[in-house]
Protein backbone atom coordinates (compact mmCIF):
# COMPACT_ATOMS: atom_id res chain seq x y z
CA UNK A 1 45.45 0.23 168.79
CA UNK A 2 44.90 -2.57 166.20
CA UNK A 3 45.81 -5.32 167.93
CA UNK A 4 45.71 -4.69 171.39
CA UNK A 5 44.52 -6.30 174.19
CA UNK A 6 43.74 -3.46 176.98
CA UNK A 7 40.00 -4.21 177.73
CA UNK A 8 38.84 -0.73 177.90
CA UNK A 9 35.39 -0.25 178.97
CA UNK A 10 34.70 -4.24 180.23
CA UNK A 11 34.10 -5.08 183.35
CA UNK A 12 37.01 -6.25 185.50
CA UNK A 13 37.21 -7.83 188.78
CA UNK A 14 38.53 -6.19 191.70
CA UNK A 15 40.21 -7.87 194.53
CA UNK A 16 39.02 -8.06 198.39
CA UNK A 17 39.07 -4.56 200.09
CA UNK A 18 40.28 -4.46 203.94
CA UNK A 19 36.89 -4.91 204.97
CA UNK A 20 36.04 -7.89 203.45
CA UNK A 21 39.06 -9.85 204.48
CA UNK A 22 39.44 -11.78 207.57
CA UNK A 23 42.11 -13.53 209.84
CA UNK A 24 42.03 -17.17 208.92
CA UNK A 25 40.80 -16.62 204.96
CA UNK A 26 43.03 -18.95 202.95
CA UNK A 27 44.25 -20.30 199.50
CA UNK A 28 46.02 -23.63 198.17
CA UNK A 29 47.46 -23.25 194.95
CA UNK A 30 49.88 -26.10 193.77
CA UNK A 31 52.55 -24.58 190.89
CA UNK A 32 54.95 -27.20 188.77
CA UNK A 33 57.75 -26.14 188.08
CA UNK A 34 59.07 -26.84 184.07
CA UNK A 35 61.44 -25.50 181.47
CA UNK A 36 59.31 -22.60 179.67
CA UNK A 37 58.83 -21.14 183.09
CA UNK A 38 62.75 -21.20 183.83
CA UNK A 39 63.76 -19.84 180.48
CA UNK A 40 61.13 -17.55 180.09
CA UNK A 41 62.41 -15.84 183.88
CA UNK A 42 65.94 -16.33 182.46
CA UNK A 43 65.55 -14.81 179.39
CA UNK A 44 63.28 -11.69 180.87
CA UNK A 45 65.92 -11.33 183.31
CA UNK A 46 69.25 -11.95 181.51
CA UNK A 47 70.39 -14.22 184.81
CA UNK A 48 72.81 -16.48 183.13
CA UNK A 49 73.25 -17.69 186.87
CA UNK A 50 75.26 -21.43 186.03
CA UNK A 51 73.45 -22.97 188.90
CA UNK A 52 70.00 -22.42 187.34
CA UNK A 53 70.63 -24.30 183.76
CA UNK A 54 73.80 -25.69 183.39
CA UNK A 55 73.79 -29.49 184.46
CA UNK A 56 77.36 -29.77 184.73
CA UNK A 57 77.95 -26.88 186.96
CA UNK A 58 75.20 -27.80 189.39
CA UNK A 59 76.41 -31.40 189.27
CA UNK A 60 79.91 -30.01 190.81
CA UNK A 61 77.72 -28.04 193.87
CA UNK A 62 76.59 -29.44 196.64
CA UNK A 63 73.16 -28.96 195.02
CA UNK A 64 74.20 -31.80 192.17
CA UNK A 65 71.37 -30.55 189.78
CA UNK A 66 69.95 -27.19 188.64
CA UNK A 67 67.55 -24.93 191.38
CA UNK A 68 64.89 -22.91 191.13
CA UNK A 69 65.90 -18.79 191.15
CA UNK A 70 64.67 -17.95 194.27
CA UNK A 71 62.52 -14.67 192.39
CA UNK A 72 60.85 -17.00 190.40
CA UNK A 73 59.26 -18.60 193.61
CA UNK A 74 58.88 -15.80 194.92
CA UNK A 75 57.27 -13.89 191.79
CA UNK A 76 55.09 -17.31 192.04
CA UNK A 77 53.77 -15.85 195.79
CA UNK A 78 53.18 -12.67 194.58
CA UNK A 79 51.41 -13.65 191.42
CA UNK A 80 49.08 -15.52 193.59
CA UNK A 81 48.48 -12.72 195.58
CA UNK A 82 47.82 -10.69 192.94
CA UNK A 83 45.33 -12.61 191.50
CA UNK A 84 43.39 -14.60 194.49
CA UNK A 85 44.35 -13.01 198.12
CA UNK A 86 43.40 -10.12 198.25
CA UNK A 87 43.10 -10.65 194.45
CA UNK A 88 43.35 -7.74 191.54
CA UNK A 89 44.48 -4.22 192.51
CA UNK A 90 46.21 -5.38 195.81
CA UNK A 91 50.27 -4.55 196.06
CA UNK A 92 52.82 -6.24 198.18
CA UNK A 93 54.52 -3.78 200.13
CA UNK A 94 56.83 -6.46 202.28
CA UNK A 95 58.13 -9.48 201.59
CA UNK A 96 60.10 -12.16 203.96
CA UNK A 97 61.21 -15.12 203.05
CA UNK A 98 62.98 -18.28 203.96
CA UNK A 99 64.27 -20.45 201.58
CA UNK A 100 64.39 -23.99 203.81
CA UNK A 101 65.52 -26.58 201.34
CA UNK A 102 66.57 -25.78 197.89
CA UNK A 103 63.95 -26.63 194.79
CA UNK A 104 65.15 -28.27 191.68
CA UNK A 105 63.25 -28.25 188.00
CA UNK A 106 60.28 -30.11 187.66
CA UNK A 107 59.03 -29.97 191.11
CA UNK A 108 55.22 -29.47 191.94
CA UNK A 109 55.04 -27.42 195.06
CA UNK A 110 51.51 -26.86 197.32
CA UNK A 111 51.95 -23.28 198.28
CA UNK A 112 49.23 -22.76 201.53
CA UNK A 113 48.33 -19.02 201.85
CA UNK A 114 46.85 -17.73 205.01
CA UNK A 115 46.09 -14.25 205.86
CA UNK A 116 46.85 -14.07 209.75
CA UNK A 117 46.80 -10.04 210.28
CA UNK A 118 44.27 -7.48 209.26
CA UNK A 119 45.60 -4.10 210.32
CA UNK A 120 42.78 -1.30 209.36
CA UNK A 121 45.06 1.64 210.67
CA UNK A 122 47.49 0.60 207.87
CA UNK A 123 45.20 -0.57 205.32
CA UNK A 124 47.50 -3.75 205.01
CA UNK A 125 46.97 -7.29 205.46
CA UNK A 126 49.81 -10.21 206.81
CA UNK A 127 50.17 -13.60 204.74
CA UNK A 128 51.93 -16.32 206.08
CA UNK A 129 53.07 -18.86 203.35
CA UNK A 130 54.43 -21.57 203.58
CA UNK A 131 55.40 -24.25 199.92
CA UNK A 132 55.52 -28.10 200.67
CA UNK A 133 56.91 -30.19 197.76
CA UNK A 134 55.85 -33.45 196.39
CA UNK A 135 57.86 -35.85 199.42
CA UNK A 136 56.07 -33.33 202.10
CA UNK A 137 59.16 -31.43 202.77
CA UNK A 138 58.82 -27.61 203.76
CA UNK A 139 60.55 -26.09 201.04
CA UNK A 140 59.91 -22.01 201.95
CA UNK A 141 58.06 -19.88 204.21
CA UNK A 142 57.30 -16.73 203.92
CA UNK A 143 55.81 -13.74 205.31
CA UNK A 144 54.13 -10.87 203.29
CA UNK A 145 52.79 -7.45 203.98
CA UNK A 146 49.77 -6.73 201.01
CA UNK A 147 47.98 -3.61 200.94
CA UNK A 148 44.29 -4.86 199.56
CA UNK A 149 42.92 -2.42 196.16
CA UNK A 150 42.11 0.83 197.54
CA UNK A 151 38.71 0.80 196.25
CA UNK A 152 36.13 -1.96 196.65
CA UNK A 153 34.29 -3.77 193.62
CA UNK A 154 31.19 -1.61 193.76
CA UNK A 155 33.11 1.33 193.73
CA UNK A 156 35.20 0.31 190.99
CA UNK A 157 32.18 -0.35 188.98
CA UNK A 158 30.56 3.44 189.90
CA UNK A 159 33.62 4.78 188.55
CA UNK A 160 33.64 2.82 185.82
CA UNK A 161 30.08 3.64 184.72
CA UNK A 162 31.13 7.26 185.40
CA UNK A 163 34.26 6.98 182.94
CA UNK A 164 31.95 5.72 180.81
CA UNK A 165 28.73 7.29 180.07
């Protein structure tokens, strides 16, 4: 495909398997929060929710500006999973949440990820979550279930060879 941006045949990382993964392993990632993000979510999703855009109609809630969807945030958790802890190839398989204080545009959030299970039976992992904003003020916690990628990184690159050859 002219054009297309699939990668086949180069090496890609692989995210932590079960076994490499311990209680206690951890990742800060701080996230702003600004227009292209919000209308890029609100166009993929077609959520013409008032309270998310519309100045005037937040100004009238008891939130007196536009929030943050609460997916976005929490497609912000799960992108970080996906990408750091356990990393590439891992999938969320439970997600909790608690959404303490509500989080308007333009915020910067610190999001502290800390894996505080590591169930081998289940070949899933806990993460406890927790966002701060800018003022220190605990925004969300949150409590996710991950299962790590099935196969480790030397594995993946046997196969690949394999596929390859």
């Amino acid at each position: 495909m002219e054009g297309s941006n699939l990668n086949i045949g180069k090496p890609r990382k692989i995210g932590k398997s079960i076994d490499e993964i311990e209680e206690g392993d951890s990742l800060s990632l701080t996230e702003s929060i600004e227009d292209n993000q919000l209308l890029l979510y609100l166009g993929l999703t077609n959520d013409a929710n008032p309270l998310y855009i519309q100045h005037d109609y937040a100004r009238e809630t008891e939130y007196k500006q536009p929030i943050v969807p609460s997916v976005m945030l929490m497609g912000i958790i799960t992108s970080a999973i996906s990408k750091h802890l356990p990393g590439p190839g891992s999938h969320v398989v439970n997600f909790s949440v608690n959404f303490i204080e509500p989080i308007y545009h333009y915020e910067t959030l610190t999001f502290q990820f800390e894996v505080i299970k590591v169930d081998k039976m289940k070949d899933v992992v806990t993460i406890s979550v927790e966002a701060q904003n800018t003022e220190d003020h605990r925004v969300l916690d949150a409590v996710v279930m991950v299962q790590p990628p099935a196969i480790s990184e030397a594995d993946f690159n046997e196969t690949k060879e394999d596929l390859y050859e």
